[in-house]
PDB file of N, CA and C in Angstrom:
ATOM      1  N   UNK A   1       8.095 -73.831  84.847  1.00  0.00           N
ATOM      2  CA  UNK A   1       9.155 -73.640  83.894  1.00  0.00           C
ATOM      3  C   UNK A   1      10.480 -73.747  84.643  1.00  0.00           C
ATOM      4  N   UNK A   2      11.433 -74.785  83.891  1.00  0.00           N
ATOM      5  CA  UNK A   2      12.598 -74.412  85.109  1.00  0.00           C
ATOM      6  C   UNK A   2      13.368 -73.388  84.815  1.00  0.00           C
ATOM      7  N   UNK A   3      14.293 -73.266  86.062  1.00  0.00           N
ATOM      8  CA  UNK A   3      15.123 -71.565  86.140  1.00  0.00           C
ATOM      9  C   UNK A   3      16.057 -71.849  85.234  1.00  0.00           C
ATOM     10  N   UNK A   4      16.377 -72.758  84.603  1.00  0.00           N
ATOM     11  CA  UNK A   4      17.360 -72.936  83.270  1.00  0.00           C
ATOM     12  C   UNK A   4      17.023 -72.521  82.303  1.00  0.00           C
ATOM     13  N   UNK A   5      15.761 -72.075  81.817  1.00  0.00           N
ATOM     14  CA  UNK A   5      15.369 -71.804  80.595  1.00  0.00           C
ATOM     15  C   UNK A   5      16.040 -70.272  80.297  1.00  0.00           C
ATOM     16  N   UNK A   6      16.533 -70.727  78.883  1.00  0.00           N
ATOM     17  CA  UNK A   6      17.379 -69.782  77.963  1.00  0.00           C
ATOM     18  C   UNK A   6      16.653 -69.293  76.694  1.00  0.00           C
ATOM     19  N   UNK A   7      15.190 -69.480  76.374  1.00  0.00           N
ATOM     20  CA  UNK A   7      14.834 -69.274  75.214  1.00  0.00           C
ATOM     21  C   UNK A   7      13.896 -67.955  75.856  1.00  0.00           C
ATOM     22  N   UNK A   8      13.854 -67.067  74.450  1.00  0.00           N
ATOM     23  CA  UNK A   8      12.583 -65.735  74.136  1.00  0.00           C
ATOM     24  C   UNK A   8      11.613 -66.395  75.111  1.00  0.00           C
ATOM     25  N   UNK A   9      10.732 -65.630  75.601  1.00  0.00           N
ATOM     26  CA  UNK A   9       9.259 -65.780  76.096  1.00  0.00           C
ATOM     27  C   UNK A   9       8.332 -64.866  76.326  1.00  0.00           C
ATOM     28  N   UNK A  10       7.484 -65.305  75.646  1.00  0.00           N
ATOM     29  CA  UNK A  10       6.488 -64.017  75.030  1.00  0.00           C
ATOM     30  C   UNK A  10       5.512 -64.492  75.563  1.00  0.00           C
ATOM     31  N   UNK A  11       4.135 -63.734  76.795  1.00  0.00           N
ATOM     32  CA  UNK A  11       3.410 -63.747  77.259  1.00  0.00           C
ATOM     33  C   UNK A  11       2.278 -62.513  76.970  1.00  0.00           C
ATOM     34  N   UNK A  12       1.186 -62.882  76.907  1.00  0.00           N
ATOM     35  CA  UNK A  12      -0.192 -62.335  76.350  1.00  0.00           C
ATOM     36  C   UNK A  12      -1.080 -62.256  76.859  1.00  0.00           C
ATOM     37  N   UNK A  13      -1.651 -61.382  77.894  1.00  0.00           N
ATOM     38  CA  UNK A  13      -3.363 -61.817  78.045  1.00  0.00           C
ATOM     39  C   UNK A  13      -4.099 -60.474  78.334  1.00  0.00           C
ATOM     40  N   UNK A  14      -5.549 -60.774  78.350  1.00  0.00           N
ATOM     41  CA  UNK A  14      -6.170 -59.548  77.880  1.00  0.00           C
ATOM     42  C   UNK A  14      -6.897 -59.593  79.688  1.00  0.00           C
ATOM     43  N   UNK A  15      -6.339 -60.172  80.529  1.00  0.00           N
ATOM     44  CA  UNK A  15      -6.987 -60.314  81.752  1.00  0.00           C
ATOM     45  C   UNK A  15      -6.732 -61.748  82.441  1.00  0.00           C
ATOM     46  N   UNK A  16      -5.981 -60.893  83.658  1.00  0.00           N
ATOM     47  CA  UNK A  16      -5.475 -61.697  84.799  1.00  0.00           C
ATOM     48  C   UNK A  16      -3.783 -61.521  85.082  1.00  0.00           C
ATOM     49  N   UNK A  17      -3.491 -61.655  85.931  1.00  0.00           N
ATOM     50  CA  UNK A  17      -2.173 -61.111  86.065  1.00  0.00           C
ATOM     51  C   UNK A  17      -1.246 -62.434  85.974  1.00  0.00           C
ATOM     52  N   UNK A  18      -0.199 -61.655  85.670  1.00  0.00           N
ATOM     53  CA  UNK A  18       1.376 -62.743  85.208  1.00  0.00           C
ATOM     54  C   UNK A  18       2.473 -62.221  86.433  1.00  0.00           C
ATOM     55  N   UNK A  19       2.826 -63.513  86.891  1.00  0.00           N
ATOM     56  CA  UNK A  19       4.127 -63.676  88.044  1.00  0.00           C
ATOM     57  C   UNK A  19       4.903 -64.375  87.073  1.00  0.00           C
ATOM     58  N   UNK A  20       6.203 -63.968  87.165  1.00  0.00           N
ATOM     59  CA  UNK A  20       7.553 -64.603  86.269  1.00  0.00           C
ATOM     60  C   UNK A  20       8.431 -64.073  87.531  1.00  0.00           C
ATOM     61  N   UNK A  21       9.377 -65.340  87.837  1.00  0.00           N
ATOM     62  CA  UNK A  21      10.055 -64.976  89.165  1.00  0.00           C
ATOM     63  C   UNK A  21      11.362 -66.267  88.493  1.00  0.00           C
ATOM     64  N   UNK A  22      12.542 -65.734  88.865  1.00  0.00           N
ATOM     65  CA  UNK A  22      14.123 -66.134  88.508  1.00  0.00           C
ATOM     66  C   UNK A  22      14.031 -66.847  87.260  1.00  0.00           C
ATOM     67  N   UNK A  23      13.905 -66.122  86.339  1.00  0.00           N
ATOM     68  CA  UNK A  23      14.477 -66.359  85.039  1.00  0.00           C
ATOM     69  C   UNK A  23      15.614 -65.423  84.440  1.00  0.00           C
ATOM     70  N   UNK A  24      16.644 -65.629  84.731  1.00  0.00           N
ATOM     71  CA  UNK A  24      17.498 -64.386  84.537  1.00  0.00           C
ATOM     72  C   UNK A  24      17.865 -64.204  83.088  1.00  0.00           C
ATOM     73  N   UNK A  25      17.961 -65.426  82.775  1.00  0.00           N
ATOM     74  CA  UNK A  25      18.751 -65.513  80.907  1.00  0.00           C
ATOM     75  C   UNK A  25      17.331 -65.626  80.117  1.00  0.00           C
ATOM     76  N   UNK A  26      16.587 -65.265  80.511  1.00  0.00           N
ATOM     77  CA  UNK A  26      15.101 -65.295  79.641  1.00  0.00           C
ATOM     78  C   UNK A  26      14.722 -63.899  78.884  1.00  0.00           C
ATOM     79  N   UNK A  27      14.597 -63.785  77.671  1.00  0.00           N
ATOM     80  CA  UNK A  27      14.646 -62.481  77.027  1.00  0.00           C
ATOM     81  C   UNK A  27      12.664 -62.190  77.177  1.00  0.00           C
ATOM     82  N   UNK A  28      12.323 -61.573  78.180  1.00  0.00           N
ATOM     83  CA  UNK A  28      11.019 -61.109  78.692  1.00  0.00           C
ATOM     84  C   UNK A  28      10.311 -60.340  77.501  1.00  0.00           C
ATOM     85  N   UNK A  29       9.071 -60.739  77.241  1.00  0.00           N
ATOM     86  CA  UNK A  29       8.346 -59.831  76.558  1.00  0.00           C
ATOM     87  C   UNK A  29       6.561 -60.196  77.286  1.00  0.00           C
ATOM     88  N   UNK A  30       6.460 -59.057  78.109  1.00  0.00           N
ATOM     89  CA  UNK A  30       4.898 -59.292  78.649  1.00  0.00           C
ATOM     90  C   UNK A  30       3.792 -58.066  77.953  1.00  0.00           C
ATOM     91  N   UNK A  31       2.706 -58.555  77.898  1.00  0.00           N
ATOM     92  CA  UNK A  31       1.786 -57.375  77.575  1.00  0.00           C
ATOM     93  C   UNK A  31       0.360 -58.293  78.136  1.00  0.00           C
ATOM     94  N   UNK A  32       0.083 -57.179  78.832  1.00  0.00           N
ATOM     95  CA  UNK A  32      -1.545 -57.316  79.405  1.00  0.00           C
ATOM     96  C   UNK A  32      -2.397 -56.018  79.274  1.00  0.00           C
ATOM     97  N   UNK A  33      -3.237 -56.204  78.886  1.00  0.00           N
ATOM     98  CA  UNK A  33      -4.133 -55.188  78.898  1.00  0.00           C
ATOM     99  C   UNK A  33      -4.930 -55.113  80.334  1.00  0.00           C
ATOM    100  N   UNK A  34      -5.752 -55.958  80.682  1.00  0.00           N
ATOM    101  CA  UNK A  34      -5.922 -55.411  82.137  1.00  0.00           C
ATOM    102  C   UNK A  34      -5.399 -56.871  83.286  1.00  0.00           C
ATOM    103  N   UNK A  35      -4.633 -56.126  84.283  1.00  0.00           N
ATOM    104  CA  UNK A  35      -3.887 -57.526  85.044  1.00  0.00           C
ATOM    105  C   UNK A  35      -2.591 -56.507  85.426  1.00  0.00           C
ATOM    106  N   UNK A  36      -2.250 -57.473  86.732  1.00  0.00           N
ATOM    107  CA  UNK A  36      -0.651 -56.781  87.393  1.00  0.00           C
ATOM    108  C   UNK A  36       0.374 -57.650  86.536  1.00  0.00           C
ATOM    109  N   UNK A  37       1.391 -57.119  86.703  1.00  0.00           N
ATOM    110  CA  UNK A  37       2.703 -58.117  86.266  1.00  0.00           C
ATOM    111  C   UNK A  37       4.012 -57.667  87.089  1.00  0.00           C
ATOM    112  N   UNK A  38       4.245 -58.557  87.758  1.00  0.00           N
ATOM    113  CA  UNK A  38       5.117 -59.338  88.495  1.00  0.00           C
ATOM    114  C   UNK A  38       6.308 -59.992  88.203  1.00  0.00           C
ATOM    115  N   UNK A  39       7.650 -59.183  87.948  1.00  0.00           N
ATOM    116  CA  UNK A  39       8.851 -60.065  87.595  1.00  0.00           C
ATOM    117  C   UNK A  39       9.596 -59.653  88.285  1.00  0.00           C
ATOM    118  N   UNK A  40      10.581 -60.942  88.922  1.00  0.00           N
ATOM    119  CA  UNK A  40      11.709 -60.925  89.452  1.00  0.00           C
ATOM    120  C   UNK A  40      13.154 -61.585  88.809  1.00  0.00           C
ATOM    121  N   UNK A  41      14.630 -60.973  89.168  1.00  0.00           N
ATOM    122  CA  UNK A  41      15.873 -61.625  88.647  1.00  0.00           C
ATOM    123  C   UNK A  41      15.527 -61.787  87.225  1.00  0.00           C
ATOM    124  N   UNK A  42      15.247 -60.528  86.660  1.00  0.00           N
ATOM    125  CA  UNK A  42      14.886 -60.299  85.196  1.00  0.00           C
ATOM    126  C   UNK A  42      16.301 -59.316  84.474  1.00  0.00           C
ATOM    127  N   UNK A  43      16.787 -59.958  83.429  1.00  0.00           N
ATOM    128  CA  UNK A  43      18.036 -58.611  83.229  1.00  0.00           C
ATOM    129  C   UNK A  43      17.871 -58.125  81.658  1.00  0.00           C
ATOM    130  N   UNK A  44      16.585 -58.823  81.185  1.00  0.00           N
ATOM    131  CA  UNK A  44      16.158 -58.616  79.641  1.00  0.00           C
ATOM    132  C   UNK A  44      14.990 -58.583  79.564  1.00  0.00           C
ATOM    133  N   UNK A  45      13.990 -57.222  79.165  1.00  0.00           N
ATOM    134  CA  UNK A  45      12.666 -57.666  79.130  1.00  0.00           C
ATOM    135  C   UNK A  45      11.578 -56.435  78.560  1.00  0.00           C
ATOM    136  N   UNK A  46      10.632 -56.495  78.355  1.00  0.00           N
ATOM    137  CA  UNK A  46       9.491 -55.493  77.988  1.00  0.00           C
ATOM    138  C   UNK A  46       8.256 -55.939  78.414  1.00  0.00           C
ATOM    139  N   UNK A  47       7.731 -55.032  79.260  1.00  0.00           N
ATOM    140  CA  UNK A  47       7.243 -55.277  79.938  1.00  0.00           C
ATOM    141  C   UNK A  47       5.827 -54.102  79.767  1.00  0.00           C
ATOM    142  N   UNK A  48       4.431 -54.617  79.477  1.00  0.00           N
ATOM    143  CA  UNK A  48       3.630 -53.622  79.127  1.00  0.00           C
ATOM    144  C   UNK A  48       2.183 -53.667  79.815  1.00  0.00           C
ATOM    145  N   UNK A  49       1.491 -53.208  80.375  1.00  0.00           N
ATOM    146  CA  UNK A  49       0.533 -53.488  80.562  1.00  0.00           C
ATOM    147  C   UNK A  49      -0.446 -52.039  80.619  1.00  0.00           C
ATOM    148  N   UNK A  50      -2.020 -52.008  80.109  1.00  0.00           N
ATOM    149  CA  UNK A  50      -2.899 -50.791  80.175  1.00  0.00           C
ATOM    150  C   UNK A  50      -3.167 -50.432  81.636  1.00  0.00           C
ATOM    151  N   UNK A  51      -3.550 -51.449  81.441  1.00  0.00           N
ATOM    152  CA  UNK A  51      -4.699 -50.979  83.322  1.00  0.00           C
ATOM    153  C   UNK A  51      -3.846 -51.873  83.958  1.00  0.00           C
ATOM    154  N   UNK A  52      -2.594 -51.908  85.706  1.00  0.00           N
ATOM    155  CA  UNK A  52      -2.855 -52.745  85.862  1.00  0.00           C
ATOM    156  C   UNK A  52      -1.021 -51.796  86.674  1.00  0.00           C
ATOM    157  N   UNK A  53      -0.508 -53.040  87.460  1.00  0.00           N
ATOM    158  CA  UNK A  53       0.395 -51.854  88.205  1.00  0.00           C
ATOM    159  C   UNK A  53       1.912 -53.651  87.382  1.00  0.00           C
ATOM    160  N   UNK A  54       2.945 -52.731  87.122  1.00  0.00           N
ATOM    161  CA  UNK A  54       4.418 -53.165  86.946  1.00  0.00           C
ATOM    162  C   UNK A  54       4.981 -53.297  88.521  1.00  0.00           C
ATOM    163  N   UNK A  55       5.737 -54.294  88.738  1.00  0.00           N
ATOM    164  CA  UNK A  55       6.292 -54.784  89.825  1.00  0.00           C
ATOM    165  C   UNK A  55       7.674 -55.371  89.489  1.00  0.00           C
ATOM    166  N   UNK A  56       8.881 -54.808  89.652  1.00  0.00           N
ATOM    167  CA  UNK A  56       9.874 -55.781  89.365  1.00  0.00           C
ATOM    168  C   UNK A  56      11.201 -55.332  90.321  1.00  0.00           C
ATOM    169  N   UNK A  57      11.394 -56.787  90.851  1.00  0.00           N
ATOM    170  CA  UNK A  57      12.161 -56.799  92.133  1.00  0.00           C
ATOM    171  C   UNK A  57      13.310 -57.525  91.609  1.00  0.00           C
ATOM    172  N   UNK A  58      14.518 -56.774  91.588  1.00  0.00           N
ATOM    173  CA  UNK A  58      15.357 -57.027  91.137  1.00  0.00           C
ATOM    174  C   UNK A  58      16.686 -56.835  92.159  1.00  0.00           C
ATOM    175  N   UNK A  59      17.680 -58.674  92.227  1.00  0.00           N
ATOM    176  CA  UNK A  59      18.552 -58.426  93.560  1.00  0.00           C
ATOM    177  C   UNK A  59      19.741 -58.220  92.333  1.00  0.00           C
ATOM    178  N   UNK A  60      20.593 -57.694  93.471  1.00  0.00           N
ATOM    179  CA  UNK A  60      22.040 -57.220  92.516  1.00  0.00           C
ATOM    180  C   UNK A  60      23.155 -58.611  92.939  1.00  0.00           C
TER     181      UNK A  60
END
């Protein structure tokens, strides 16, 4: 996906983990039920997961 993208993005899965890394103008919506999730240079987002560890590395 390139780092230009400006539209919503809505990600889903019931297993396996999601990396999203420099999307800054991207309005984040993740949910996993079991899986890690991984976002970086994120400044809009929801971020959900059951089983599974949140990671978000964010530079100023």
């Amino acid at each position: 996906m390139p780092k230009e993208y400006i539209e919503k993005l809505q990600v889903n899965t019931s297993s396996g983990d999601i990396e999203v890394l420099d999307l800054e103008n991207v309005d984040l919506q993740i949910e996993s039920t079991s899986g890690n999730i991984t976002c970086g240079n994120m400044h809009n987002g929801y971020l959900k997961t059951t089983s599974g560890n949140i990671v978000a590395m964010i530079e100023e």
